[in-house]
N, C-alpha and C. Protein backbone atom coordinates (compact mmCIF):
# COMPACT_ATOMS: atom_id res chain seq x y z
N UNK A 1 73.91 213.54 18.27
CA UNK A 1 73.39 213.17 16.97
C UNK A 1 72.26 214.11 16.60
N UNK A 2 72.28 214.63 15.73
CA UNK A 2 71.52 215.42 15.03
C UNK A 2 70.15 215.01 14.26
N UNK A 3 69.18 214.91 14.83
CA UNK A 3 67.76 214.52 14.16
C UNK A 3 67.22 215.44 13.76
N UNK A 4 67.46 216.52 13.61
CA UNK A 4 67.01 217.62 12.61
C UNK A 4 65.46 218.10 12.85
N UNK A 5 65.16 218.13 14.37
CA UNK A 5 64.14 218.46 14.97
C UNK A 5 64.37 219.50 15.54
N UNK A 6 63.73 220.47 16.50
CA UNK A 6 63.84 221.50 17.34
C UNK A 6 63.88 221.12 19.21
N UNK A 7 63.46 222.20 19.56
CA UNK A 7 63.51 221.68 20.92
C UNK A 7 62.63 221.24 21.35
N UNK A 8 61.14 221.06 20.83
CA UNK A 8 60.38 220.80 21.47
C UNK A 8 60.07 219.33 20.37
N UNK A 9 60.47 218.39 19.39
CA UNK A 9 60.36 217.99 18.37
C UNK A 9 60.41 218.28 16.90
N UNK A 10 59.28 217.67 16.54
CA UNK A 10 59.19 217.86 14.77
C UNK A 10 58.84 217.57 13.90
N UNK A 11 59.40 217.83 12.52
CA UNK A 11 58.66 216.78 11.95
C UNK A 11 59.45 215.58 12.05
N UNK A 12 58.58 214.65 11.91
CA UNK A 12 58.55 213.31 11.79
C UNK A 12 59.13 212.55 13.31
N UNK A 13 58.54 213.36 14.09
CA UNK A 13 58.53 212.99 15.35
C UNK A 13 57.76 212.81 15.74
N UNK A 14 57.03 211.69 16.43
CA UNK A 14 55.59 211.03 16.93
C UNK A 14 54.74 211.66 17.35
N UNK A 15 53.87 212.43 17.60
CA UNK A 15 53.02 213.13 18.44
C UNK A 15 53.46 214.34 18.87
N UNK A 16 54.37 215.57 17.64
CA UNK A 16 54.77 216.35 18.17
C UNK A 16 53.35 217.38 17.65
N UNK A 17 52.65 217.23 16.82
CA UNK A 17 51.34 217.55 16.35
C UNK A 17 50.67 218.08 17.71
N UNK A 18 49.96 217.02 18.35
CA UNK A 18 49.30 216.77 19.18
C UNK A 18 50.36 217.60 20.77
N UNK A 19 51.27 217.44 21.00
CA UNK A 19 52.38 217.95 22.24
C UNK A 19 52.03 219.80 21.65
N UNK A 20 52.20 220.09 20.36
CA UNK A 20 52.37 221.54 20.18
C UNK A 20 50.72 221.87 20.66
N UNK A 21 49.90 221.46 20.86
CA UNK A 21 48.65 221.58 20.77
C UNK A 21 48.20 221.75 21.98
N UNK A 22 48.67 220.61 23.18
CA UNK A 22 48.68 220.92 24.67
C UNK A 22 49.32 221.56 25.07
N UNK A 23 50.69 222.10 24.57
CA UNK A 23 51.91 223.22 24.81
C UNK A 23 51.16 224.90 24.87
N UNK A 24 50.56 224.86 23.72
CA UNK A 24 50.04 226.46 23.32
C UNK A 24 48.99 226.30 24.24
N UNK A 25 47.95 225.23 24.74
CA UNK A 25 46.50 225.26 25.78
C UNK A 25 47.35 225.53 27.15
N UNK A 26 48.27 224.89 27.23
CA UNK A 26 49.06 225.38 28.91
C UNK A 26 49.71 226.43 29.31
N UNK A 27 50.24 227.01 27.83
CA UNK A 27 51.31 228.24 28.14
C UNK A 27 50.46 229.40 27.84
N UNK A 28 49.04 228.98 26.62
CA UNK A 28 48.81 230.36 26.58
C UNK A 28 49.82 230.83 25.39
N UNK A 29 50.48 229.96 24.77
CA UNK A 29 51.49 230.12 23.50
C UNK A 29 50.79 230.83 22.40
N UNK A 30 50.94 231.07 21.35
CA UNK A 30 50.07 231.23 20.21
C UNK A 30 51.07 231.20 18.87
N UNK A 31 52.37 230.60 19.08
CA UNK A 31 52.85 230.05 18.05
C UNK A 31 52.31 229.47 17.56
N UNK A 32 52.85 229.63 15.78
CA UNK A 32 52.30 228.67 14.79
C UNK A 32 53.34 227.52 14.15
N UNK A 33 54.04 226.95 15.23
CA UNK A 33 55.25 226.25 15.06
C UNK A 33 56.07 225.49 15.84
N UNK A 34 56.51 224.67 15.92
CA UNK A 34 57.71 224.09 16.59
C UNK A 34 58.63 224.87 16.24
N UNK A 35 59.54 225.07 15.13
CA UNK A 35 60.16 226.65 14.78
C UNK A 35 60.05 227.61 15.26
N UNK A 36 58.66 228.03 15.15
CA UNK A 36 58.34 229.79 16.00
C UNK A 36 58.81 229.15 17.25
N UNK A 37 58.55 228.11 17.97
CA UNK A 37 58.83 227.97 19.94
C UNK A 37 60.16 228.49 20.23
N UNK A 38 60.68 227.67 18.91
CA UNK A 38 62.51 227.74 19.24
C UNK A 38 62.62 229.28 19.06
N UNK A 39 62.45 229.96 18.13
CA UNK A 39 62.80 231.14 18.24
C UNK A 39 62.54 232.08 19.18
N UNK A 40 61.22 231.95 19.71
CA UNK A 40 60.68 232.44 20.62
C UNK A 40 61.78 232.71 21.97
N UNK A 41 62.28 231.29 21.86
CA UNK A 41 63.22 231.11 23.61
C UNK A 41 64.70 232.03 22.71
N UNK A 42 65.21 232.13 21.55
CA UNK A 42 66.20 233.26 21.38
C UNK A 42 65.65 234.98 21.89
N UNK A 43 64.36 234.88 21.39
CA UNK A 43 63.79 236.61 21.13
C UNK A 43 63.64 236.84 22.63
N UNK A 44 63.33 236.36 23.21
CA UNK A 44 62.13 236.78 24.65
C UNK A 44 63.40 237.64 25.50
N UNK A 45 64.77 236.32 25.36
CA UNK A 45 65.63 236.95 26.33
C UNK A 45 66.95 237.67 26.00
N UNK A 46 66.14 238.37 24.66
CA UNK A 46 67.51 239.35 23.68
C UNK A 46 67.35 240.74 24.27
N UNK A 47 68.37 241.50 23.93
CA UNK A 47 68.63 242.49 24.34
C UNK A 47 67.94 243.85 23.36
N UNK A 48 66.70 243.66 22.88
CA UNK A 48 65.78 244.42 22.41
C UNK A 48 64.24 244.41 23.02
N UNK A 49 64.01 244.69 22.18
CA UNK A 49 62.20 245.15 22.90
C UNK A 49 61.73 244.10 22.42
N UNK A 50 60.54 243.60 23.41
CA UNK A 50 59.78 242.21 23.03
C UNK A 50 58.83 242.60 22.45
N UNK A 51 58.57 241.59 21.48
CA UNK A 51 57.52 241.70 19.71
C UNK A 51 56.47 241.16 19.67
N UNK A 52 55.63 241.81 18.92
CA UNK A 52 54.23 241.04 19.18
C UNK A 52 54.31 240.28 18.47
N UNK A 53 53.76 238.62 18.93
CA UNK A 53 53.56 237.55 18.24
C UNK A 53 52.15 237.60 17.83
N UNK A 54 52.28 237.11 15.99
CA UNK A 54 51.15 236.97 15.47
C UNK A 54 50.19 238.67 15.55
N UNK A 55 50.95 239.68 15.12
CA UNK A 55 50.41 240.27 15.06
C UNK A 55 49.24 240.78 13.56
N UNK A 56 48.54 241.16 13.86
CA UNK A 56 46.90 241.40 13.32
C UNK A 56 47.49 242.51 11.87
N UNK A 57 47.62 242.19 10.49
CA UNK A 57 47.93 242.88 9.79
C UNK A 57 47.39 243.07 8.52
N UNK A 58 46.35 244.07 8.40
CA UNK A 58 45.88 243.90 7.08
C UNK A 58 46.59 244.09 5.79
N UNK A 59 46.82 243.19 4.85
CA UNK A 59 47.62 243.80 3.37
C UNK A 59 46.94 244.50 2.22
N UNK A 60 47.44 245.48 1.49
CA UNK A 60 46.99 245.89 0.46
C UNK A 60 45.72 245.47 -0.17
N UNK A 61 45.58 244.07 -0.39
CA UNK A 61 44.46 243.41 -1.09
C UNK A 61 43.37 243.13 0.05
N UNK A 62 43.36 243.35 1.00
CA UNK A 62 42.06 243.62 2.21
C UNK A 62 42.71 241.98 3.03
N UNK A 63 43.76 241.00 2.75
CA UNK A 63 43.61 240.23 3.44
C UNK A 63 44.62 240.53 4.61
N UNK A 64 44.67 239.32 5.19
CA UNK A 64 45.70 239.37 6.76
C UNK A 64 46.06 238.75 6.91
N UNK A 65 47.64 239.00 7.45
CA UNK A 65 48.75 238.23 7.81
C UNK A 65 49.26 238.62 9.08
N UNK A 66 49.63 236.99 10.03
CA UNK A 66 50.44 237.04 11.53
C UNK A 66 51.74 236.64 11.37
N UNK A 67 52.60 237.60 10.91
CA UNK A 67 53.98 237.68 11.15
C UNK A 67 54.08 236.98 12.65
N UNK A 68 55.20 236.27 12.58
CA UNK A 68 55.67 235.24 13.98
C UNK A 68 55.94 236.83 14.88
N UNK A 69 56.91 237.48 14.40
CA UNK A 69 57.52 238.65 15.38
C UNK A 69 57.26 239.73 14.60
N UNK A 70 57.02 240.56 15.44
CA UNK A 70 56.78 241.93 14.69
C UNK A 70 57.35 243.16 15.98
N UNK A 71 58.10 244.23 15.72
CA UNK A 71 58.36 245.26 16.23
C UNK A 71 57.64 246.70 15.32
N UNK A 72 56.07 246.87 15.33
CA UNK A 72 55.25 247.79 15.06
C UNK A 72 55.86 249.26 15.02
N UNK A 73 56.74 249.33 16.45
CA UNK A 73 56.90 251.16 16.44
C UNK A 73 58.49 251.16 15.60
N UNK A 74 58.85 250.00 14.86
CA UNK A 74 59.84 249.91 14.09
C UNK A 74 60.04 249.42 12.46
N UNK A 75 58.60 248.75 12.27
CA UNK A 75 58.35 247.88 10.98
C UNK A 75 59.33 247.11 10.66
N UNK A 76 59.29 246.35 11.74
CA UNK A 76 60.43 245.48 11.66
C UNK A 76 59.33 244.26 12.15
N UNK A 77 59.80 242.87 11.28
CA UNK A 77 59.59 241.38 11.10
C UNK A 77 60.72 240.63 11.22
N UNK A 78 60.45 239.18 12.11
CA UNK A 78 61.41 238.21 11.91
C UNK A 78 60.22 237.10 11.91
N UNK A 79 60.73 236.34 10.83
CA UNK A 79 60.00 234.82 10.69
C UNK A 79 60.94 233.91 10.36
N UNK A 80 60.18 232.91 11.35
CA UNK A 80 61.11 231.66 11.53
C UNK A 80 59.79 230.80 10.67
N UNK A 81 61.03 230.14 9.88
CA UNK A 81 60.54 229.35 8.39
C UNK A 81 60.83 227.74 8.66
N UNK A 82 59.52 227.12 9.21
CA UNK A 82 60.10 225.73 9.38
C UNK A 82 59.00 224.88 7.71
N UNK A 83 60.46 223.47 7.39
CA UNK A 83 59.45 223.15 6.27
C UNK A 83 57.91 222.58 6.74
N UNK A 84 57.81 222.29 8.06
CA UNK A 84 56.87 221.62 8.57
C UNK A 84 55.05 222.61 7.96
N UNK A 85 55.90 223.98 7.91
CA UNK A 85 54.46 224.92 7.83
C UNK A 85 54.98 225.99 6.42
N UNK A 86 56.02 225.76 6.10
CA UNK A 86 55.95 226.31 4.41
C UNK A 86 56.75 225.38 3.44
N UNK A 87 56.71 223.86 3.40
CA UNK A 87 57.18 223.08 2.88
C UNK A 87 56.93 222.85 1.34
N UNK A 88 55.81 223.42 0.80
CA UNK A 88 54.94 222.95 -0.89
C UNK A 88 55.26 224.36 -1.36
N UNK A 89 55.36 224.18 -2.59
CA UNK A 89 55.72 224.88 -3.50
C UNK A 89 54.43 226.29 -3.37
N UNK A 90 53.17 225.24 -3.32
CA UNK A 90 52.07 226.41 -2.91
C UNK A 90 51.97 227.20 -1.75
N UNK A 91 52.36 226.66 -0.67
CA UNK A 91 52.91 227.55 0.48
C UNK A 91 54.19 228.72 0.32
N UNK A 92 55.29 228.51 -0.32
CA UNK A 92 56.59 229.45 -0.63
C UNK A 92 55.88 230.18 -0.99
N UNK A 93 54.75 230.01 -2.41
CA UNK A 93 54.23 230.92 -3.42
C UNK A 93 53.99 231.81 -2.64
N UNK A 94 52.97 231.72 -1.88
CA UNK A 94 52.05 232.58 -0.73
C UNK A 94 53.10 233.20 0.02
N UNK A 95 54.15 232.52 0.71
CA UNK A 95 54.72 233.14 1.74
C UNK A 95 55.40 234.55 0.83
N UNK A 96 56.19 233.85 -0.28
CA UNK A 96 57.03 235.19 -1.09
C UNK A 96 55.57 236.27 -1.46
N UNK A 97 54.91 236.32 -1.99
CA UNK A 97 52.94 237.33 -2.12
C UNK A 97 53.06 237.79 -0.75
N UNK A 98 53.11 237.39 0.62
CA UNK A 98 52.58 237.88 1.57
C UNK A 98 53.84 239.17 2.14
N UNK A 99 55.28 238.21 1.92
CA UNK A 99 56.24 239.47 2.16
C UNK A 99 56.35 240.78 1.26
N UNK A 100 56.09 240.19 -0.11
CA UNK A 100 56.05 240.81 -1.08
C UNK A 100 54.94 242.61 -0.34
N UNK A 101 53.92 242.03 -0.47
CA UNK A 101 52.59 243.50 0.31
C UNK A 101 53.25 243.66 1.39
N UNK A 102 54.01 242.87 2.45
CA UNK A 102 54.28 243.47 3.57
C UNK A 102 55.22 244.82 3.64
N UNK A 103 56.20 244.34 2.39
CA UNK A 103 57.22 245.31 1.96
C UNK A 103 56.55 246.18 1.74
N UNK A 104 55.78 246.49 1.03
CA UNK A 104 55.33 247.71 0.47
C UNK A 104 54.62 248.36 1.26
N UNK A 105 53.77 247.39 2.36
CA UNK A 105 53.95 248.39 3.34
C UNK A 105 54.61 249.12 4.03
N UNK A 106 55.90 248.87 4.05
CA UNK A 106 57.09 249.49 4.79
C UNK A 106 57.57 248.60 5.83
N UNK A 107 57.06 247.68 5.75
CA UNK A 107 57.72 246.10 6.68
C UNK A 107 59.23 245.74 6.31
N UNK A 108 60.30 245.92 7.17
CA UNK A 108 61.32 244.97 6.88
C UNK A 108 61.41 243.98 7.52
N UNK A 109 62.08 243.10 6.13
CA UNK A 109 61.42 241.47 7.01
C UNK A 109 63.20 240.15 7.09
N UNK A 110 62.92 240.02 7.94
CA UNK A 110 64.26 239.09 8.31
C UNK A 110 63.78 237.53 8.28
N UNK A 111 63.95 236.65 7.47
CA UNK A 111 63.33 235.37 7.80
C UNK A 111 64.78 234.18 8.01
N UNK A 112 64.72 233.08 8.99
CA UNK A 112 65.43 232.62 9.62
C UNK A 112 64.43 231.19 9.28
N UNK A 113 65.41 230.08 8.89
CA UNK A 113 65.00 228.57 8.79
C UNK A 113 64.96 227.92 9.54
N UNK A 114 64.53 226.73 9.92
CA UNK A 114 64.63 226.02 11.43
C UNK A 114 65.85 225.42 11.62
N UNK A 115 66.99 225.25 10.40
CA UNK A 115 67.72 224.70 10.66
C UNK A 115 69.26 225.89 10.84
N UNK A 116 69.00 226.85 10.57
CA UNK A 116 69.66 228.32 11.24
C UNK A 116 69.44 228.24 12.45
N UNK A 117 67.90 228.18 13.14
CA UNK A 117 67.99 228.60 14.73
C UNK A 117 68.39 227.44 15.52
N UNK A 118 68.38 226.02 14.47
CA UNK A 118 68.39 224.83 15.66
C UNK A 118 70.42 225.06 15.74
N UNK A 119 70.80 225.16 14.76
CA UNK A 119 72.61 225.02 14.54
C UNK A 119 73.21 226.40 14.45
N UNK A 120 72.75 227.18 14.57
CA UNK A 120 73.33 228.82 14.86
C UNK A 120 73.01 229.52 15.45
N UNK A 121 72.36 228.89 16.64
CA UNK A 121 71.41 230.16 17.19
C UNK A 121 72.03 231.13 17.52
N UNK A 122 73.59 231.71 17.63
CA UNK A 122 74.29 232.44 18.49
C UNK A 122 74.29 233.78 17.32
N UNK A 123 74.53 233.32 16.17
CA UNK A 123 74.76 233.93 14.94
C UNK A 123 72.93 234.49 14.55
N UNK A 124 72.30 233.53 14.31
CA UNK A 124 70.56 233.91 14.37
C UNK A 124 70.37 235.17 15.23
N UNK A 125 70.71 235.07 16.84
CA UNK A 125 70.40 236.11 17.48
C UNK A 125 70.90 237.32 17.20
N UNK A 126 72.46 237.34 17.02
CA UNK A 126 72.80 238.30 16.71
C UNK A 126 72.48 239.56 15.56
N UNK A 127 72.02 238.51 14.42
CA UNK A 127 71.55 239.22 13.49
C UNK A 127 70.29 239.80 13.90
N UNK A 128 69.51 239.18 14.53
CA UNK A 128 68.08 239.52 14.90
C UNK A 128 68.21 241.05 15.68
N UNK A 129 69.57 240.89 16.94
CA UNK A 129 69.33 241.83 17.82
C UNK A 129 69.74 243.10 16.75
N UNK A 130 70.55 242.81 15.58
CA UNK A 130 71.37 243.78 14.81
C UNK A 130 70.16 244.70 14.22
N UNK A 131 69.27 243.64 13.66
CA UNK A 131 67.95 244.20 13.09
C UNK A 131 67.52 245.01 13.23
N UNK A 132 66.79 244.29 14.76
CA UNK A 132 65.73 245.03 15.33
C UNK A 132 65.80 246.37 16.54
N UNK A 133 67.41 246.25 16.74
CA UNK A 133 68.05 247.45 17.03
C UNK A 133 68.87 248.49 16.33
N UNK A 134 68.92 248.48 15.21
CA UNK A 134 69.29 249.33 14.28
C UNK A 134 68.37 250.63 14.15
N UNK A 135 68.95 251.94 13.53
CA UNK A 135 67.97 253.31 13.26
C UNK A 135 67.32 253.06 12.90
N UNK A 136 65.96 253.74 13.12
CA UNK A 136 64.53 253.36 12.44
C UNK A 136 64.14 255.00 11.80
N UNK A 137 64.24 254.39 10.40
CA UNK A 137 63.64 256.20 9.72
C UNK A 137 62.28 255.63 9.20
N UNK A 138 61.20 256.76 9.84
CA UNK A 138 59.97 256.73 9.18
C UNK A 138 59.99 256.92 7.82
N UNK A 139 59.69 256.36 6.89
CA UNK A 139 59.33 257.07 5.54
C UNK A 139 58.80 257.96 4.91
């Protein structure tokens, strides 16, 4: 049966708030998600180079953004989009603004829903590995 949670919970799962909170203090995690976790356990053991999470990125307008995955010597992004952390209309706004400068920096960006990685992950990965192993031309 399908509760439309991840692997570690969710929303509207009791104390998954509080579990993500002792999860990242024990592992040393630095996801910003029940989403990012799940994806995390596709990326770590794919057949590409492992990505910096939450990496440090200044945009055009002097602010900064932590892409979930990032492959730097490739300008390559994958974000995993749960509604739990871009659910309001004012959050999308921001998220589409933030890809928007990332692009123009020369970021290509792949974004994946929680309900893609929880029911496709086989298909999710693949695209991911397609991505982030594809030619990389500097600009």
């Amino acid at each position: 049966m399908d509760l439309g949670v991840g692997i570690y919970g969710g929303r509207g799962v009791a104390g998954t708030r509080k579990m993500l909170t002792v999860i990242r203090l024990v592992s040393g995690d630095n996801s910003g998600s029940v989403t990012e976790i799940d994806m995390k356990h596709l990326v770590m053991d794919a057949p590409i180079p492992r990505p910096v999470q939450q990496l440090r990125l200044r945009l055009t307008d002097g602010s900064i953004a932590y892409p979930d995955f990032a492959w730097p010597d490739r300008l390559r992004i994958v974000e995993a989009d749960g509604f739990d952390t871009h659910g309001t209309p004012e959050q999308f706004q921001r998220d589409l603004w933030r890809q928007n400068q990332l692009m123009e920096l020369g970021w290509e960006i792949r974004r994946f829903t929680a309900k893609d990685i929880r029911d496709n992950p086989s298909e999710v990965l693949a695209e991911i590995v397609r991505f982030v192993n594809k030619p990389f031309r500097a600009g």
